[in-house]
N, C-alpha and C. Protein backbone atom coordinates (compact mmCIF):
# COMPACT_ATOMS: atom_id res chain seq x y z
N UNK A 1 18.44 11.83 -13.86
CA UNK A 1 17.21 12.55 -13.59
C UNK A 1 16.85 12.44 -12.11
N UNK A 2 16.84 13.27 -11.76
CA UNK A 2 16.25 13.82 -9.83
C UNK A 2 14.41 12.84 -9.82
N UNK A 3 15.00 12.33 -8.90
CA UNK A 3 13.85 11.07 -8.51
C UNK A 3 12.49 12.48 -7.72
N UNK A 4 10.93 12.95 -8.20
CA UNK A 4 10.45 13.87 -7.50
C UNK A 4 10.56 13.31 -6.60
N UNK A 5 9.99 13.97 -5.66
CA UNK A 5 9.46 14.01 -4.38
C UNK A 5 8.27 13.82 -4.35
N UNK A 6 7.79 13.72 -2.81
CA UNK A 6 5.95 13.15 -2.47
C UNK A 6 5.36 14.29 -3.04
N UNK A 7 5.63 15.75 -2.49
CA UNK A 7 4.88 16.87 -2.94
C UNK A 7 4.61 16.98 -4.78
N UNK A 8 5.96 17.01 -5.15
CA UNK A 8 5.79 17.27 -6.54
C UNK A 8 5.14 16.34 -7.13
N UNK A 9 4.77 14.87 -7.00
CA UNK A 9 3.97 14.03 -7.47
C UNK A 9 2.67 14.16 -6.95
N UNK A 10 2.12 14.72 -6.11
CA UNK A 10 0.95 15.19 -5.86
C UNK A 10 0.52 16.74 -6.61
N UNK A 11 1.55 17.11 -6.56
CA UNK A 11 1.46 18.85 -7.18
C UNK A 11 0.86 18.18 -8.65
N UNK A 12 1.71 17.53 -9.46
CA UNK A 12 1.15 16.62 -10.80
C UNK A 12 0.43 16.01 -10.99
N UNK A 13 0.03 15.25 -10.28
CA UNK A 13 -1.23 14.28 -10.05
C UNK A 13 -2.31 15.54 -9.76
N UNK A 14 -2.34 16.44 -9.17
CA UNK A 14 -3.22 17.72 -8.97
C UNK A 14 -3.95 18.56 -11.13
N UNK A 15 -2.82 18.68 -11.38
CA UNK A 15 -2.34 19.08 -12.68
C UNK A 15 -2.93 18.08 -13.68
N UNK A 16 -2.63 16.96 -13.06
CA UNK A 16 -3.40 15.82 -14.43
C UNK A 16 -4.72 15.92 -14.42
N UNK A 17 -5.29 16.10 -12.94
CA UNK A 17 -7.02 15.76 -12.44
C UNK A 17 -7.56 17.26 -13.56
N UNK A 18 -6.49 17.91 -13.18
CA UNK A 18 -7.41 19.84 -13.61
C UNK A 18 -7.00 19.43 -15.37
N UNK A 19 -5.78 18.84 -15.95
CA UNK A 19 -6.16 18.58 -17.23
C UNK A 19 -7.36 17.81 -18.04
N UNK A 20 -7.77 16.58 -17.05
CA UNK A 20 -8.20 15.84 -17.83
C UNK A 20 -10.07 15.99 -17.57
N UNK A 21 -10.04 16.94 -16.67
CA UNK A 21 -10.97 17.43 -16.53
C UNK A 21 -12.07 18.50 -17.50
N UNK A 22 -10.78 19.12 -18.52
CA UNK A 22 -11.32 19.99 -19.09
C UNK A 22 -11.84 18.69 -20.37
N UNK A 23 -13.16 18.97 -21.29
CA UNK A 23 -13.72 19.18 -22.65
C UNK A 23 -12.61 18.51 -23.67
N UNK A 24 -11.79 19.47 -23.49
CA UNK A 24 -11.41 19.61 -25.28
C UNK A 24 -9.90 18.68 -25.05
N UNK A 25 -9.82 18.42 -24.24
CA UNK A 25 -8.74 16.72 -24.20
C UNK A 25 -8.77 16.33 -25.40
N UNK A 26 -7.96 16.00 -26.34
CA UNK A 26 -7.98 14.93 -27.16
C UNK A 26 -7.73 13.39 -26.57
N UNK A 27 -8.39 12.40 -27.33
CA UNK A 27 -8.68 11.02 -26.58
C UNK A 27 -7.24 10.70 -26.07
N UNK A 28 -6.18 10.68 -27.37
CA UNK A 28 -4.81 10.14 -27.02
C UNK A 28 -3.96 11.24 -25.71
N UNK A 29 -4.17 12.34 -26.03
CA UNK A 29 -3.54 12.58 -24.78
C UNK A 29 -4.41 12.82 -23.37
N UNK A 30 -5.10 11.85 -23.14
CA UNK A 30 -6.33 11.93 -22.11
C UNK A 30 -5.34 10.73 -21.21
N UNK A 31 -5.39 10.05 -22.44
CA UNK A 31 -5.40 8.47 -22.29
C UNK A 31 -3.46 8.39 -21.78
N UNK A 32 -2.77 9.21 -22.57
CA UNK A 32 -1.58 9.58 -21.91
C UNK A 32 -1.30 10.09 -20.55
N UNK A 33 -2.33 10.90 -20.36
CA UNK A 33 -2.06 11.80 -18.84
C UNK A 33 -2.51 10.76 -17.48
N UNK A 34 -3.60 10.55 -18.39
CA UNK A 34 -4.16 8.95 -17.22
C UNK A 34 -2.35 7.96 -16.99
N UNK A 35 -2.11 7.57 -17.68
CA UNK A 35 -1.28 6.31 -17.39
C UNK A 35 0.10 7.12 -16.55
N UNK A 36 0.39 8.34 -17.24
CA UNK A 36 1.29 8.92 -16.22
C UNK A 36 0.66 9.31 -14.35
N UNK A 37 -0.72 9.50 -14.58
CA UNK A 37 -1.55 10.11 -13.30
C UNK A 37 -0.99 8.57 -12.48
N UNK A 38 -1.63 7.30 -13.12
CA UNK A 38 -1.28 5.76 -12.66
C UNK A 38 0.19 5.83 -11.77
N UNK A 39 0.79 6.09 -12.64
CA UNK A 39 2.52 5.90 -12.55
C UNK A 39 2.79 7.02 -11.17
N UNK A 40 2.35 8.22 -11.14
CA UNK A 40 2.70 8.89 -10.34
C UNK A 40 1.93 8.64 -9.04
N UNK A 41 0.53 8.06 -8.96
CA UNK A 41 0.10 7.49 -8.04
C UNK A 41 0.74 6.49 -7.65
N UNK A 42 0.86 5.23 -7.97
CA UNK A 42 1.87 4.35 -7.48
C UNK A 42 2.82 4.78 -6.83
N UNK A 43 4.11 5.85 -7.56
CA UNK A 43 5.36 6.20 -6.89
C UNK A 43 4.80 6.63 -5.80
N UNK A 44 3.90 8.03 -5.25
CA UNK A 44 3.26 8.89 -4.31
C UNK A 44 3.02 7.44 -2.94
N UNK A 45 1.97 6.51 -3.12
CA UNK A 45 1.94 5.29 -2.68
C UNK A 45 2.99 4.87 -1.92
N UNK A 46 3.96 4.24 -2.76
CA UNK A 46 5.09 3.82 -1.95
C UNK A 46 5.79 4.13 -1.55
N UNK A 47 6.25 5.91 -1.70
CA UNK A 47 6.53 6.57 -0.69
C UNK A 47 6.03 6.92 1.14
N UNK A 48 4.78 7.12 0.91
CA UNK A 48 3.85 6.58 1.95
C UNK A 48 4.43 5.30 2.67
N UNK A 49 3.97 4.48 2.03
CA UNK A 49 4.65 2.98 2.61
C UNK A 49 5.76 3.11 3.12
N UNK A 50 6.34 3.37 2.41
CA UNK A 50 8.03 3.77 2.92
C UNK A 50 8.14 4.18 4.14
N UNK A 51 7.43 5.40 4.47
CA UNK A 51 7.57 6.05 5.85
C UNK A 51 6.72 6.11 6.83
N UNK A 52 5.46 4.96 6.23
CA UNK A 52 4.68 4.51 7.47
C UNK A 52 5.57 3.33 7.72
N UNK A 53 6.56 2.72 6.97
CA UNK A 53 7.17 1.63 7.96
C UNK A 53 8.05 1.98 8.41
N UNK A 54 9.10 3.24 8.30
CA UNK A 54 9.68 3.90 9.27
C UNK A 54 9.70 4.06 10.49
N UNK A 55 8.05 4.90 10.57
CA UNK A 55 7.68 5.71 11.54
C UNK A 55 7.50 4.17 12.28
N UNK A 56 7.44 2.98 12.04
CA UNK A 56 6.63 1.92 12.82
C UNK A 56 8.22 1.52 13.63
N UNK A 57 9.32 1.31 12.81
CA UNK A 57 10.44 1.10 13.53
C UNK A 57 11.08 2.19 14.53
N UNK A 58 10.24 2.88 14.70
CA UNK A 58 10.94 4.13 15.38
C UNK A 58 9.93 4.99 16.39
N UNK A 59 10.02 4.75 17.38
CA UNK A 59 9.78 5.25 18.87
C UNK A 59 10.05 6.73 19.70
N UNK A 60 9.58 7.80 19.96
CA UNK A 60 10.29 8.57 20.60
C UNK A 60 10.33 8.68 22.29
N UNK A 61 11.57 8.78 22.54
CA UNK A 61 11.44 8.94 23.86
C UNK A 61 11.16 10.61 24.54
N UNK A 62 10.92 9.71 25.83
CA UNK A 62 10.67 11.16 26.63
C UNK A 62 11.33 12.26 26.17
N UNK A 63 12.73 11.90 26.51
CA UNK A 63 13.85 12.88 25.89
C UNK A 63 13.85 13.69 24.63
N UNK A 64 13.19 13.25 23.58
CA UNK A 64 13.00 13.43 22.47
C UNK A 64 13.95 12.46 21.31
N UNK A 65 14.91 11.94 22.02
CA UNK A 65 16.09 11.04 21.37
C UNK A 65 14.75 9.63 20.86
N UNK A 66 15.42 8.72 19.50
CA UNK A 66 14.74 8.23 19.04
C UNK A 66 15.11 6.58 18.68
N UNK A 67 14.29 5.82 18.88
CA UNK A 67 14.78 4.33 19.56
C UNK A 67 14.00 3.32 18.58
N UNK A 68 14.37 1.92 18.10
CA UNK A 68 14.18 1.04 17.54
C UNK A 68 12.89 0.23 18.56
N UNK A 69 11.54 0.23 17.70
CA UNK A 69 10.41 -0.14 18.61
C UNK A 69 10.66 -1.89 18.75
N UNK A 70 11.44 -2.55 17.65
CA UNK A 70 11.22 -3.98 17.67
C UNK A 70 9.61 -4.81 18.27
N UNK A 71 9.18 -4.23 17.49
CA UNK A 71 7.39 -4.79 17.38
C UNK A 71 6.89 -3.81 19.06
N UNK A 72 7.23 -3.30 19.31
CA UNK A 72 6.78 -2.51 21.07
C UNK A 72 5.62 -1.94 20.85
N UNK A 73 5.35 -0.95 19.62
CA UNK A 73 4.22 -0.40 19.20
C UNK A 73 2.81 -1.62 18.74
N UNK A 74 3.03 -2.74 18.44
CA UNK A 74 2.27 -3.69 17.79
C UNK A 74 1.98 -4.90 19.27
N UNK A 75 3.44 -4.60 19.55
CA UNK A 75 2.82 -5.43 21.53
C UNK A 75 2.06 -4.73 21.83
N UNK A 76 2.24 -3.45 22.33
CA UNK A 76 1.47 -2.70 23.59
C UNK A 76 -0.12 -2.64 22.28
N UNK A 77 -0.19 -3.01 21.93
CA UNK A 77 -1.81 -2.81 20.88
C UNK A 77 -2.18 -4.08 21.65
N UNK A 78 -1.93 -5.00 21.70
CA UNK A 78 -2.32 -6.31 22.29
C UNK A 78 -2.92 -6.76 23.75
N UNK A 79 -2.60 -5.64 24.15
CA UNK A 79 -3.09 -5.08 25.93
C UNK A 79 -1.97 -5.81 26.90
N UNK A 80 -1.50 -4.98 27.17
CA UNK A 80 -0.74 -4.72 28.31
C UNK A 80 -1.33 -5.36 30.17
N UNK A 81 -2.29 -5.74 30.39
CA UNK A 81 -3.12 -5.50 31.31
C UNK A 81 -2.31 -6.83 32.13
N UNK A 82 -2.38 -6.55 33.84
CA UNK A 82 -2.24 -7.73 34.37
C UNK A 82 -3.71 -7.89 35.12
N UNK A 83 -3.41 -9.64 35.55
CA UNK A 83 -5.06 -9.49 36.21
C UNK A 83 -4.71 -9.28 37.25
């Protein structure tokens, strides 16, 4: 089975909110769509994670070519300044 993607777990998670929104839900499949909404939030989540720690190992240069920050982004936060 094809692992979704960020979009399509948001496209679903979209789909669960507009299901469980309506009235005439029955309890058990309310209570079903919730724990899948859970599940697909989580995955959506650590995808995120995933590629905010990417983007943290990875720098672009002038050039546009793309370089290993080894903490550079988390130094230069620390101030740079001489006296």
């Amino acid at each position: 089975m094809k692992v979704p993607s960020f979009e399509d777990q948001l496209n679903r998670l979209e789909e669960i909110a507009g299901s469980l929104d309506r009235v005439d839900v029955p309890l058990d499949k309310a209570l079903a769509l919730f724990e899948e909404g859970i599940q697909r939030l989580r995955a959506a989540q650590a995808t995120l994670e995933a590629a905010e720690g990417r983007l943290r190992e990875l720098v672009e240069r002038a050039d546009g070519t793309l370089e290993p920050t080894e903490g550079k982004l988390l130094d230069s936060a620390d101030g740079d300044e001489e006296d």
